[in-house]
N, C-alpha and C. Protein backbone atom coordinates (compact mmCIF):
# COMPACT_ATOMS: atom_id res chain seq x y z
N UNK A 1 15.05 -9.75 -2.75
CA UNK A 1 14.59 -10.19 -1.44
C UNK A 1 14.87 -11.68 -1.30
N UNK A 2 15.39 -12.11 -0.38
CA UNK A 2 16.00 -13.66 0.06
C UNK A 2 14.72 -14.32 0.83
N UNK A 3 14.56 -15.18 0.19
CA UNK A 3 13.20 -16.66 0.43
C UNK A 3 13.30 -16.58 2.11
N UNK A 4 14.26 -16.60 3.04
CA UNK A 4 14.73 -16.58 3.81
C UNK A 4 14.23 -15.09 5.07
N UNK A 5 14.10 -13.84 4.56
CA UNK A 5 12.84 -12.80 4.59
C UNK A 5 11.54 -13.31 4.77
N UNK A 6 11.46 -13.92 3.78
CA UNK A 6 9.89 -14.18 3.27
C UNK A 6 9.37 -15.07 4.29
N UNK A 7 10.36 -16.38 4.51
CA UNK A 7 9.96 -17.28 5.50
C UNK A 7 9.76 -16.49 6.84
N UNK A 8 10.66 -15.83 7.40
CA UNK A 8 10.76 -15.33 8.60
C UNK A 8 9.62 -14.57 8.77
N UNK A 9 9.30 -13.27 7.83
CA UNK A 9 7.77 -12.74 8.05
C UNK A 9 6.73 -13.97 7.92
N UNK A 10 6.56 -14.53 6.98
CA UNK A 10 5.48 -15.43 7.29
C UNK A 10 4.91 -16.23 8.51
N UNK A 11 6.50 -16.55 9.64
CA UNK A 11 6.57 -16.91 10.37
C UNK A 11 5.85 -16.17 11.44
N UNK A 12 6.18 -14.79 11.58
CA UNK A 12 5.67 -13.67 12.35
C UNK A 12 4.20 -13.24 12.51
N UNK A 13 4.17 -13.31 11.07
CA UNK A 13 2.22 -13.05 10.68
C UNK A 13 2.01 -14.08 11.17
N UNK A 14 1.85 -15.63 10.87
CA UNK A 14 1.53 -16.92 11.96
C UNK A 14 1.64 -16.08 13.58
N UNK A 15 2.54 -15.85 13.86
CA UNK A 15 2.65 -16.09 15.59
C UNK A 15 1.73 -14.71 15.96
N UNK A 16 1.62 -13.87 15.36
CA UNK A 16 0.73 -12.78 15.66
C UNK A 16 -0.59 -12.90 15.58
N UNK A 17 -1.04 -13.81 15.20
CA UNK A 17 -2.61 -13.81 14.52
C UNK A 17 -3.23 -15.55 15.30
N UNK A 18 -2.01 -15.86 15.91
CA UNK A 18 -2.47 -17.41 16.55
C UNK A 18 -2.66 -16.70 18.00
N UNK A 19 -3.75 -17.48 18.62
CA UNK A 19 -4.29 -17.43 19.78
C UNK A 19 -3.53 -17.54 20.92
N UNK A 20 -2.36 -18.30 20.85
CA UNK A 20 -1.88 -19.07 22.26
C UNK A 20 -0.26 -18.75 21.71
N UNK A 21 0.19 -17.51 20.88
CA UNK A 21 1.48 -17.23 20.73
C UNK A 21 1.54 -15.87 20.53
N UNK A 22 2.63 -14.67 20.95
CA UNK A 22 2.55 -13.58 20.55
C UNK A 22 4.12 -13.32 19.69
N UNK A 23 3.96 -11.73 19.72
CA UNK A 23 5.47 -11.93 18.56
C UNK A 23 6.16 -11.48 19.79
N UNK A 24 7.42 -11.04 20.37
CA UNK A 24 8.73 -10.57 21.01
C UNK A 24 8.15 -9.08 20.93
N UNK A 25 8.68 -8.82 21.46
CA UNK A 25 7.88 -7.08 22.38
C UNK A 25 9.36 -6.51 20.86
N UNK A 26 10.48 -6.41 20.38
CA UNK A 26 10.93 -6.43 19.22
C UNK A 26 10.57 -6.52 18.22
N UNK A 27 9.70 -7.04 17.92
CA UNK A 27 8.87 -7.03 16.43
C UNK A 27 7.27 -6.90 17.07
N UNK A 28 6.78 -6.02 17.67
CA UNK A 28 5.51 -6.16 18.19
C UNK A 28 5.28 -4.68 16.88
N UNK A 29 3.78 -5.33 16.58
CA UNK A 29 3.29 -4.38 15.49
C UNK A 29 2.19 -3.74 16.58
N UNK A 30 1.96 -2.30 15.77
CA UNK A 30 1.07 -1.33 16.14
C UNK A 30 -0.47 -1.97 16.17
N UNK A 31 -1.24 -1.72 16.87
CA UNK A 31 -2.60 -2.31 16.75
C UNK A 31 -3.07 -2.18 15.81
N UNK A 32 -3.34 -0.90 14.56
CA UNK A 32 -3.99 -1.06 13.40
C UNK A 32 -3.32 -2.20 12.33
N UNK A 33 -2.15 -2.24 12.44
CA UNK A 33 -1.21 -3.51 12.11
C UNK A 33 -1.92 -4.88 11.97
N UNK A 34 -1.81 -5.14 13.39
CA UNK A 34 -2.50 -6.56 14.28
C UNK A 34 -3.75 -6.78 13.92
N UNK A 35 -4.72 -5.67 13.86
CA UNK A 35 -5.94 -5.82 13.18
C UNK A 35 -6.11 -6.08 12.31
N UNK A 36 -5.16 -5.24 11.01
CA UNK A 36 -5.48 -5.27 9.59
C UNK A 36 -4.99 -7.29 9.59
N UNK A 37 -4.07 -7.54 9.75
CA UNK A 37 -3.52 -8.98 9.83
C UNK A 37 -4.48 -10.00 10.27
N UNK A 38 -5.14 -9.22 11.17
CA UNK A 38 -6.58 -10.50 11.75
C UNK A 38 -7.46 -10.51 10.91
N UNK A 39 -7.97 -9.11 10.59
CA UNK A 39 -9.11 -9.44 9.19
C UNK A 39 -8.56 -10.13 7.66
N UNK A 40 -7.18 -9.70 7.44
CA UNK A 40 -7.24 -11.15 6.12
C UNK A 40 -7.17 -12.11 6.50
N UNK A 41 -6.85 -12.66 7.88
CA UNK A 41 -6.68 -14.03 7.93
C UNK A 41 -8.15 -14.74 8.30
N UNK A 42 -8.98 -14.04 9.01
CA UNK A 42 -10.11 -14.29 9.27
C UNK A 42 -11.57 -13.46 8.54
N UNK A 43 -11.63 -13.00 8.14
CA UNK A 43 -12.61 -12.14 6.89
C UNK A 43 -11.94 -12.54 5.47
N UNK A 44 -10.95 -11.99 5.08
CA UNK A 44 -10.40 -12.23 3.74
C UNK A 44 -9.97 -13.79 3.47
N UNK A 45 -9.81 -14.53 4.32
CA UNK A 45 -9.49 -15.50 3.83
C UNK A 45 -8.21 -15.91 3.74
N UNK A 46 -7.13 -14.97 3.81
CA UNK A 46 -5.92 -15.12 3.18
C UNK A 46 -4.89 -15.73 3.23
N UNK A 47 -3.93 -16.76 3.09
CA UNK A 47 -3.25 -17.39 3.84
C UNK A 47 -2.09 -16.67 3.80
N UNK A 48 -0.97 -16.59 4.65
CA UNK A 48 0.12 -16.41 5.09
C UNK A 48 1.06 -16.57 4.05
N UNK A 49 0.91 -18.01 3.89
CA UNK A 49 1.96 -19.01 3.28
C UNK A 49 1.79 -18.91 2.24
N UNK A 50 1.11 -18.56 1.32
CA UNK A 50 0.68 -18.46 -0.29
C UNK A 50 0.53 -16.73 -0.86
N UNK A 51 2.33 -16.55 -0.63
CA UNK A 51 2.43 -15.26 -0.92
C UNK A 51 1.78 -14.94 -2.77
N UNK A 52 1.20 -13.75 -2.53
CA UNK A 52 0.69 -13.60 -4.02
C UNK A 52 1.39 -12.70 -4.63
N UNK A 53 1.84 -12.72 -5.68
CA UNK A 53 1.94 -11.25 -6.69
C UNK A 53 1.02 -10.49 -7.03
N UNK A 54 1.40 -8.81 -6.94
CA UNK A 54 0.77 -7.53 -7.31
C UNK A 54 -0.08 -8.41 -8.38
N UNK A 55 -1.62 -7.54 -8.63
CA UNK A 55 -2.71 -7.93 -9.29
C UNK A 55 -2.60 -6.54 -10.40
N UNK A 56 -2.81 -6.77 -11.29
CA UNK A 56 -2.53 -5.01 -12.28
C UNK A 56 -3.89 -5.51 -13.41
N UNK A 57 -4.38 -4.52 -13.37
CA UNK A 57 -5.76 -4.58 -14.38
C UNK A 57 -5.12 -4.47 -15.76
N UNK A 58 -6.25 -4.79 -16.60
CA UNK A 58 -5.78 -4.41 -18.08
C UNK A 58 -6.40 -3.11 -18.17
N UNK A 59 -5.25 -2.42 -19.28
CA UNK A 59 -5.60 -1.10 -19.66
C UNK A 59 -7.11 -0.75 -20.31
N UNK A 60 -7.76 -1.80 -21.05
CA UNK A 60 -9.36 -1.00 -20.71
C UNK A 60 -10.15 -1.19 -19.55
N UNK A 61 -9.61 -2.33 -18.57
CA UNK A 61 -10.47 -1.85 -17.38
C UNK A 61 -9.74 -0.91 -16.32
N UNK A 62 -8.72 -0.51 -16.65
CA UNK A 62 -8.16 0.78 -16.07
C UNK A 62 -9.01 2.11 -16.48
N UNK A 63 -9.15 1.87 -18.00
CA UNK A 63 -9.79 3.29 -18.59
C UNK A 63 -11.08 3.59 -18.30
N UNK A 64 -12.20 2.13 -17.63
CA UNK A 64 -13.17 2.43 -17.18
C UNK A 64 -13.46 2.72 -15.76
N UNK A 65 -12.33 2.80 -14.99
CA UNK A 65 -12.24 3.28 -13.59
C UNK A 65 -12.26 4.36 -13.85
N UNK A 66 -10.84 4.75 -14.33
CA UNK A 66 -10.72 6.17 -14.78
C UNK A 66 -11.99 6.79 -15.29
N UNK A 67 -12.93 6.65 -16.35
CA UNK A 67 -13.81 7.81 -17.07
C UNK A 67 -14.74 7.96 -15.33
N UNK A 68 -15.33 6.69 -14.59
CA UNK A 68 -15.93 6.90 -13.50
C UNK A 68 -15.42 8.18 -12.16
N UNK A 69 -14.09 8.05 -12.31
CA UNK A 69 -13.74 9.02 -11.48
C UNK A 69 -12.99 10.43 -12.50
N UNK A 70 -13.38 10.59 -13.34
CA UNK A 70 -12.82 11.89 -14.16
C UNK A 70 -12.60 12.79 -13.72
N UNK A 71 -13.61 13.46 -12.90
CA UNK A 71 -13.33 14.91 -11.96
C UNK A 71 -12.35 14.72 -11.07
N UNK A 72 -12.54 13.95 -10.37
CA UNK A 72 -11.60 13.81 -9.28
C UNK A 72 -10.00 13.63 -9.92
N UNK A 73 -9.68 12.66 -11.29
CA UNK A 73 -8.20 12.71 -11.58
C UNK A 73 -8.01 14.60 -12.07
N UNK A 74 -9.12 14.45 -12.49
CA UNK A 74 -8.85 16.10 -13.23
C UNK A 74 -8.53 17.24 -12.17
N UNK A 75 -8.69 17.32 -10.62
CA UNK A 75 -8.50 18.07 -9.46
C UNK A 75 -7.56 17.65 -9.26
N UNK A 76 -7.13 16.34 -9.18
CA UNK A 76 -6.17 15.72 -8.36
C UNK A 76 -4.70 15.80 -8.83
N UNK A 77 -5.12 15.71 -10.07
CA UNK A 77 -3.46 15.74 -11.00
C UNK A 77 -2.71 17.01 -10.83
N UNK A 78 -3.17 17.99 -10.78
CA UNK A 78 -1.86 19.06 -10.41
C UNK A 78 -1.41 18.83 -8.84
N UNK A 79 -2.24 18.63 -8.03
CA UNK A 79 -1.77 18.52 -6.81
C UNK A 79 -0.40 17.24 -6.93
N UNK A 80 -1.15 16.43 -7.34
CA UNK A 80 0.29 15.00 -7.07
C UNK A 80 1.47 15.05 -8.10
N UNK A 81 1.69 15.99 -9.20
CA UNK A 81 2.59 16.22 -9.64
C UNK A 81 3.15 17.78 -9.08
N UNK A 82 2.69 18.34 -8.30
CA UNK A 82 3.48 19.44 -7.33
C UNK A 82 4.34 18.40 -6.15
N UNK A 83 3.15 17.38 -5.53
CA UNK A 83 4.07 16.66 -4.47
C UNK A 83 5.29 15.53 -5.21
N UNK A 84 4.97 15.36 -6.67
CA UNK A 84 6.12 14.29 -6.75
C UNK A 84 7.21 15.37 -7.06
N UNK A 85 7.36 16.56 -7.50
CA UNK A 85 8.33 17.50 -7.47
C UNK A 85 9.37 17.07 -6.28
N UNK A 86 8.73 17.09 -5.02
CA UNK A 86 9.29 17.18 -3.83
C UNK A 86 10.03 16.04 -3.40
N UNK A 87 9.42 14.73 -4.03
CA UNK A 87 10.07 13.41 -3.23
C UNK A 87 10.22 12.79 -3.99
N UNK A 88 10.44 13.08 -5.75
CA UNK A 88 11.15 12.23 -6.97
C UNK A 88 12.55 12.05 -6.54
N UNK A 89 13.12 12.72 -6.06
CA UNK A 89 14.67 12.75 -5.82
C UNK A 89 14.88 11.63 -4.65
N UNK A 90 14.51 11.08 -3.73
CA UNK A 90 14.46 10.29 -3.26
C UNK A 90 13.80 9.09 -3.43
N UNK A 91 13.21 8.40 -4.53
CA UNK A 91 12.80 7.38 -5.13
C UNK A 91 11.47 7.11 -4.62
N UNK A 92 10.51 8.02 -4.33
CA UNK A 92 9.23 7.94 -4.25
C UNK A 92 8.67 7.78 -5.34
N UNK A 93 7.47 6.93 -5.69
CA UNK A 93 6.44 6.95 -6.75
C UNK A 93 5.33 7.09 -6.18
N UNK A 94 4.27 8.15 -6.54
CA UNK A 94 3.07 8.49 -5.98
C UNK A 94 2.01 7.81 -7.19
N UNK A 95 1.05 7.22 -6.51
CA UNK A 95 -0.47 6.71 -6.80
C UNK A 95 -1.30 6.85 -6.40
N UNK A 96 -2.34 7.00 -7.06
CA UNK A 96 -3.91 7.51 -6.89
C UNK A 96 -4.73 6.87 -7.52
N UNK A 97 -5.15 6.13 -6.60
CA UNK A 97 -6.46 4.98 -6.37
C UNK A 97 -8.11 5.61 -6.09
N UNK A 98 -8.49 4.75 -6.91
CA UNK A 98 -10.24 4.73 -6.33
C UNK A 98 -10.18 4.57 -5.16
N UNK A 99 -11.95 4.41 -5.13
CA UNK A 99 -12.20 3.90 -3.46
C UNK A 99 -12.11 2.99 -3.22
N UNK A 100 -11.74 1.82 -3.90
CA UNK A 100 -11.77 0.66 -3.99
C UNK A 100 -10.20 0.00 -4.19
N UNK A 101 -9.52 0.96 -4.39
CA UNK A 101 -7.98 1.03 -3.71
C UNK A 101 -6.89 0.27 -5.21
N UNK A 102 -7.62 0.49 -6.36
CA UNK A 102 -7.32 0.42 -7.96
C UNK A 102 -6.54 1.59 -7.95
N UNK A 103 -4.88 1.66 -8.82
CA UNK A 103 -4.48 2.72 -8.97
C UNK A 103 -4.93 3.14 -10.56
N UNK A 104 -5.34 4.40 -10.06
CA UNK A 104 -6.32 5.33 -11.72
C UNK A 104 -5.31 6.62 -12.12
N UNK A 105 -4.25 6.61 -11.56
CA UNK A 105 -3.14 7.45 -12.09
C UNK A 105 -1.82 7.36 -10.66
N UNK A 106 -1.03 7.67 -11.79
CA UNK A 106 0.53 7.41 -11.17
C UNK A 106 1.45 8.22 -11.60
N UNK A 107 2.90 8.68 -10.56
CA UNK A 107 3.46 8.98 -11.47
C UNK A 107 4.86 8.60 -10.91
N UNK A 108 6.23 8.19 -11.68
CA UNK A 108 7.63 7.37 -10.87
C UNK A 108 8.52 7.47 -12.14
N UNK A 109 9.59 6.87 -12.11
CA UNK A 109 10.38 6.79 -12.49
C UNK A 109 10.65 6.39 -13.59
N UNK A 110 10.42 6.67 -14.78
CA UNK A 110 10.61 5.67 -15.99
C UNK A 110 11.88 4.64 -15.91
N UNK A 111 12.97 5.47 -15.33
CA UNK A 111 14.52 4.51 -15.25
C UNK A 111 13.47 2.96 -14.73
N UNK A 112 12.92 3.22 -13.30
CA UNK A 112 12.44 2.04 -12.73
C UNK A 112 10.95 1.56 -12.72
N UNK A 113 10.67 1.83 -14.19
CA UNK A 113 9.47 1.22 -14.82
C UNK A 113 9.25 -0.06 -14.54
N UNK A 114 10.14 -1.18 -14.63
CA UNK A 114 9.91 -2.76 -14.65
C UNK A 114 9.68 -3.03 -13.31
N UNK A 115 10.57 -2.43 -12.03
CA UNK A 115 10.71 -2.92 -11.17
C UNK A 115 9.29 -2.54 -10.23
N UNK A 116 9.26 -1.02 -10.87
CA UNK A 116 7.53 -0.37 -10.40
C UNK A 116 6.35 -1.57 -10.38
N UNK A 117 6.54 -1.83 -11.54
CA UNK A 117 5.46 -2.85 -12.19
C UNK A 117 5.01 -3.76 -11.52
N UNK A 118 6.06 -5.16 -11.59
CA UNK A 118 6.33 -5.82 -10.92
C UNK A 118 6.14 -5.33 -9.31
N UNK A 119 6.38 -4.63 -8.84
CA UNK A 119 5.78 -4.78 -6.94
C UNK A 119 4.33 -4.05 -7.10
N UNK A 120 3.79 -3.91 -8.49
CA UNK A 120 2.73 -3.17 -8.29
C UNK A 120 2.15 -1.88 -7.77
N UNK A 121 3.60 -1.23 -8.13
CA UNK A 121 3.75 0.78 -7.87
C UNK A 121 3.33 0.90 -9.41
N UNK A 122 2.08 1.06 -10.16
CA UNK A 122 1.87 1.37 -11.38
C UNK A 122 0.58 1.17 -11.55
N UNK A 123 0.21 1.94 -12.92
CA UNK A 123 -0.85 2.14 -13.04
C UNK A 123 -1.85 1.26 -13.21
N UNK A 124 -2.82 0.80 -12.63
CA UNK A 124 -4.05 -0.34 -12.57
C UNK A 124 -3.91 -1.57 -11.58
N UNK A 125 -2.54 -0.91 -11.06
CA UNK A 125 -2.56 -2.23 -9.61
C UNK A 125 -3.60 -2.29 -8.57
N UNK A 126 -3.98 -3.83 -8.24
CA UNK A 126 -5.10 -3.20 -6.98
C UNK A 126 -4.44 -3.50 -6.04
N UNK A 127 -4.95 -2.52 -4.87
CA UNK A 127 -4.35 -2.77 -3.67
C UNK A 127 -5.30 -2.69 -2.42
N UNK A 128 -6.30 -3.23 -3.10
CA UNK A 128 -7.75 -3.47 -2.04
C UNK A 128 -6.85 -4.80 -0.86
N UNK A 129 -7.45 -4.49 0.55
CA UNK A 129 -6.93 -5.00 1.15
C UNK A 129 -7.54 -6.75 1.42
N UNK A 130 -8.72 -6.68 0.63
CA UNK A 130 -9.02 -8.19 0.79
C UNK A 130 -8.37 -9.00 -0.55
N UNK A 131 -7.52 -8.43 -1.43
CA UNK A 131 -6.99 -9.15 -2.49
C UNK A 131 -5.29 -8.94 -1.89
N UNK A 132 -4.76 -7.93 -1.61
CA UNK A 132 -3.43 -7.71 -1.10
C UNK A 132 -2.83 -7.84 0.29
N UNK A 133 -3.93 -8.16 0.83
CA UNK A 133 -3.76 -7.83 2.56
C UNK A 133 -3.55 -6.58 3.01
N UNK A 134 -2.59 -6.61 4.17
CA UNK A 134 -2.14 -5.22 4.70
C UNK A 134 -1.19 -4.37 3.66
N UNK A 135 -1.90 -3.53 3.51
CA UNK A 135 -0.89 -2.39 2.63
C UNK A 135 -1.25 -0.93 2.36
N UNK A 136 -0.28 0.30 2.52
CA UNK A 136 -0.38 1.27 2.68
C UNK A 136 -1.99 1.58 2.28
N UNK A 137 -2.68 1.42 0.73
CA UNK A 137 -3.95 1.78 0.03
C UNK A 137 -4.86 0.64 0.75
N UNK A 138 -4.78 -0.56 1.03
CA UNK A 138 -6.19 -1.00 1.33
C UNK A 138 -6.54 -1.23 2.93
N UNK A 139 -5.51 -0.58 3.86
CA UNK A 139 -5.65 -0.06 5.17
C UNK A 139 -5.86 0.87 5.50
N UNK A 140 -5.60 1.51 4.55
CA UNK A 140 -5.99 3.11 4.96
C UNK A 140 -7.62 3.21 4.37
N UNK A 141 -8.13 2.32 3.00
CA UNK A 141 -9.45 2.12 2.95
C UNK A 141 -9.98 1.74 4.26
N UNK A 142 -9.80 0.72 4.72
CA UNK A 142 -10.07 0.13 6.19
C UNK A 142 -10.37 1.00 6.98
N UNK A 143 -9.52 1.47 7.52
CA UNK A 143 -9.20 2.20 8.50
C UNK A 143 -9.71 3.50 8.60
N UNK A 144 -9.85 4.69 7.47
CA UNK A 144 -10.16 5.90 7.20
C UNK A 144 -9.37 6.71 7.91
N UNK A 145 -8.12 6.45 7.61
CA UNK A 145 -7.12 7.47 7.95
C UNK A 145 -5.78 7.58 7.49
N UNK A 146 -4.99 8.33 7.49
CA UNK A 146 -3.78 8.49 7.11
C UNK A 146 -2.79 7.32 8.08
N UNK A 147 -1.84 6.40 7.58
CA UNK A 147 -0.59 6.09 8.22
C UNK A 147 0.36 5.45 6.99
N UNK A 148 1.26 5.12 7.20
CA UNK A 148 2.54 4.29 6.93
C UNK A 148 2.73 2.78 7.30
N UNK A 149 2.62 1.86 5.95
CA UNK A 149 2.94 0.44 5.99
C UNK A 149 4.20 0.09 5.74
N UNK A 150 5.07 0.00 6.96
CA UNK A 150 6.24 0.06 6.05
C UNK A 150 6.66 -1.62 6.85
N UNK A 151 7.28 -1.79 5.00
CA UNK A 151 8.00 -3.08 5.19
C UNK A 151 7.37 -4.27 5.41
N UNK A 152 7.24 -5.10 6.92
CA UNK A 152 7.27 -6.17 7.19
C UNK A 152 6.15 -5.42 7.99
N UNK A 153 5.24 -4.37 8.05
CA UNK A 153 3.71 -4.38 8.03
C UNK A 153 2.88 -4.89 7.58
N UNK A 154 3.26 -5.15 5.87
CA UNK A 154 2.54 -5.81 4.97
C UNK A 154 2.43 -7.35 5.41
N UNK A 155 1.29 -7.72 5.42
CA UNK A 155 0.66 -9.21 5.04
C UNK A 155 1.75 -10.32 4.11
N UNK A 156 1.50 -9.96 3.13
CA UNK A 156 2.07 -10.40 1.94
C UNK A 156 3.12 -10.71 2.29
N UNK A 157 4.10 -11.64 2.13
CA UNK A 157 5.44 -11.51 2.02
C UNK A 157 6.03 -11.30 0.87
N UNK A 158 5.44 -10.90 -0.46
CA UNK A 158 5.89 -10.24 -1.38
C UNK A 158 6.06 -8.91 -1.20
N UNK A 159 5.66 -8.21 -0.47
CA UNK A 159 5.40 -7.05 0.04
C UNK A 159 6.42 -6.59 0.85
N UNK A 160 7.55 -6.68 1.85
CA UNK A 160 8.07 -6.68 2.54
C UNK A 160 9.18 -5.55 2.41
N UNK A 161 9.85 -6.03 1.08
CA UNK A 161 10.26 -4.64 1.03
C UNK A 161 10.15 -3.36 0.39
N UNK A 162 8.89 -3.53 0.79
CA UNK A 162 8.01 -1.70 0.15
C UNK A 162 7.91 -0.87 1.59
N UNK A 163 7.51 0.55 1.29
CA UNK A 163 7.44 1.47 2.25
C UNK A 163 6.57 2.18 1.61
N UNK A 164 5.50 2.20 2.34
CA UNK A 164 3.87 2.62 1.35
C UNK A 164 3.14 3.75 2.64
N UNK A 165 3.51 5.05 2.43
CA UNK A 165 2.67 5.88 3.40
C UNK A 165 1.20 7.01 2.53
N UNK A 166 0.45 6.84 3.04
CA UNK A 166 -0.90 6.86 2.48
C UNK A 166 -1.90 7.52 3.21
N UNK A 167 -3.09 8.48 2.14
CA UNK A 167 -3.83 9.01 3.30
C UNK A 167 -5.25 8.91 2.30
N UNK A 168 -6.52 8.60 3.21
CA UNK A 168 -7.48 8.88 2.32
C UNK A 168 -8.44 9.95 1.93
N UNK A 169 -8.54 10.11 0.91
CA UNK A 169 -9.38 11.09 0.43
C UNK A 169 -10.84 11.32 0.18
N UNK A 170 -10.97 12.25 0.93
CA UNK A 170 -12.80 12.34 1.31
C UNK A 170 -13.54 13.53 0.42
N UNK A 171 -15.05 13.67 0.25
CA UNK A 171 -15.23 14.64 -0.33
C UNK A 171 -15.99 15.74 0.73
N UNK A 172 -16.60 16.57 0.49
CA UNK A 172 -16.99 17.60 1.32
C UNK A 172 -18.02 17.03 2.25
N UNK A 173 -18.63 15.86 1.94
CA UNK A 173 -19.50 15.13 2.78
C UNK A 173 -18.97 13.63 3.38
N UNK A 174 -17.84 13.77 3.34
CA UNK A 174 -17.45 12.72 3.59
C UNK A 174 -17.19 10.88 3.54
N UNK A 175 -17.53 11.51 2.08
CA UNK A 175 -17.50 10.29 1.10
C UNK A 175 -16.63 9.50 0.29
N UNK A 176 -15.40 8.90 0.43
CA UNK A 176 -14.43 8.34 0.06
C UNK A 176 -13.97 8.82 -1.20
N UNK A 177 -13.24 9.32 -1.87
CA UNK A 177 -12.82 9.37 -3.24
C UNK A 177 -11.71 8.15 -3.75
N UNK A 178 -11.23 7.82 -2.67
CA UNK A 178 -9.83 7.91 -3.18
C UNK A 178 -9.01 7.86 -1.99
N UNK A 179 -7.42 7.45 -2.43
CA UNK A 179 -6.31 7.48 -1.95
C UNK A 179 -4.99 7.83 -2.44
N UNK A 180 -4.25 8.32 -2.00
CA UNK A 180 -2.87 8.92 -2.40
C UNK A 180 -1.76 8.39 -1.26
N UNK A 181 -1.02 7.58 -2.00
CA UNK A 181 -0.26 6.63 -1.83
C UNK A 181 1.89 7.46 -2.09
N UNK A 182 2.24 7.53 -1.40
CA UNK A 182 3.62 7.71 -1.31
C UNK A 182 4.24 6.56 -1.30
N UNK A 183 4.96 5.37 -2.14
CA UNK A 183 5.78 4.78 -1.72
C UNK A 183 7.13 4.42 -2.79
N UNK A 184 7.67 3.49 -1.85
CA UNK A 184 9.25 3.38 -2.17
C UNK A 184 9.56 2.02 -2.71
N UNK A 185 10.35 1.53 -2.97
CA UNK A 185 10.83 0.13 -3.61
C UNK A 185 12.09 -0.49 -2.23
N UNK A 186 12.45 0.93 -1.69
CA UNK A 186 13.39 0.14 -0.92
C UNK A 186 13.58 1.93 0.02
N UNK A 187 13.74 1.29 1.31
CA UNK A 187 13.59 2.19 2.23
C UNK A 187 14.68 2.06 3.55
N UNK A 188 15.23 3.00 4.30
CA UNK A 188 16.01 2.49 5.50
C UNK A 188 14.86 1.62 6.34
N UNK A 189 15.74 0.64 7.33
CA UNK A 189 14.63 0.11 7.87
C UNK A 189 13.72 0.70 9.05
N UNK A 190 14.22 1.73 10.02
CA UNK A 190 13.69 2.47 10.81
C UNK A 190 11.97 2.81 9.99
N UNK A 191 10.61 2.82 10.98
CA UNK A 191 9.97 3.09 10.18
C UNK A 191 9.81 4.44 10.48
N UNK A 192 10.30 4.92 11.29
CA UNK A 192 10.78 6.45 11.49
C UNK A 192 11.33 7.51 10.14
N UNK A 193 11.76 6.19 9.60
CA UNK A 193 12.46 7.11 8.55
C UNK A 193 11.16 7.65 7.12
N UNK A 194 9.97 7.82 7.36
CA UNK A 194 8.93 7.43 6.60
C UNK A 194 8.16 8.64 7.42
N UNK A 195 8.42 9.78 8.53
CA UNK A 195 8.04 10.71 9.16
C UNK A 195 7.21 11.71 8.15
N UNK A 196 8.46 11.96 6.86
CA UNK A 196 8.22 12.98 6.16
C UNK A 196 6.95 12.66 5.43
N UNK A 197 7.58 11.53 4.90
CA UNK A 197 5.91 11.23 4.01
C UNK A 197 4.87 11.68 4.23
N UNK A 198 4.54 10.66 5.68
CA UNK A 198 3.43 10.80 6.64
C UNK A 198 2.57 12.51 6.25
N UNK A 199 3.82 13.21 6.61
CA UNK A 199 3.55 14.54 6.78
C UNK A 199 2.84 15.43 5.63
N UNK A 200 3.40 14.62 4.33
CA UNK A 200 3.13 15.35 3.24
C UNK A 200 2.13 14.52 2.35
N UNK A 201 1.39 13.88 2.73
CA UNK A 201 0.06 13.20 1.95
C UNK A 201 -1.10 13.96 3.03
């Protein structure tokens, strides 16, 4: 990704979130977008300009998320290795986060282990939206619903070129479990092209 990206979104998140400027009806984001972008800048704190890198827990405080949600990986794991069947071939990596938007199991590509890592598609990344900003897992916490962050949705300008479609997971009373996360390392840019996902989380 070219510094040059990075500047330009940063630029965008500025003009979207300032009072007395909007973005070009061309780059106009969806309202849950615009929102999620107003609460880090004004609730979270977050600045624009001080892009951060993926946050990844250490493996024993991964293992103590995990024993907390045990049942739930133990239901959950055949289901998300039936769906990565379906969209391994196209460079999807699926994650499954707490409620708190920590990934507590994963599963991707070994070929693209490092690069997983590094954007924080792997196991113990958080992707709570007051530490990451806008992104597929801690908007859809937000929000309580299924959509697609793709690209230059994200906050972050480290983020930019991911494609993160996501839905959250409730229990019979309607109590958060969790999230299941579809995303990509690199995606066409249409966010159209991200339909299927949508469809299948």
């Amino acid at each position: 990704m070219h510094k040059t990206e990075q500047m330009q979104h940063i630029d965008s998140v500025l003009a979207q979130i300032a009072d007395d400027r909007v973005l070009p009806a061309t780059s106009a984001k969806d309202d849950l977008i615009t929102q999620s972008w107003a609460r880090c800048v004004h609730q979270y704190r977050l600045d624009p300009t001080r892009p951060r890198e993926a946050r990844v827990l250490t493996a024993s405080e991964v293992r103590e998320r995990q024993e907390v949600v045990e049942k739930f990986l133990q239901v959950a794991r055949f289901g998300i290795e039936q769906l990565y069947r379906h969209v391994a071939g196209m460079g999807y990596v699926l994650l499954l986060t707490d409620s708190q938007g920590v990934t507590v199991d994963h599963i991707g590509s070994h070929s693209q282990a490092k690069d997983l890592r590094k954007a924080g598609l792997c196991l113990g990344s958080d992707w709570n939206e007051a530490y990451a900003g806008t992104c597929g897992v801690g908007t859809a916490i937000a929000e309580g619903r299924a959509f697609t962050c793709h690209q230059t949705d994200h906050f972050d300008a480290t983020h930019i070129q991911l494609t993160c479609t996501t839905s959250p997971l409730f229990d019979p009373y309607g109590k958060l479990l969790g999230v299941l996360d579809i995303s990509a390392l690199h995606s066409p840019e249409p966010k159209s092209s991200q339909y299927m996902a949508l469809e299948l989380v």
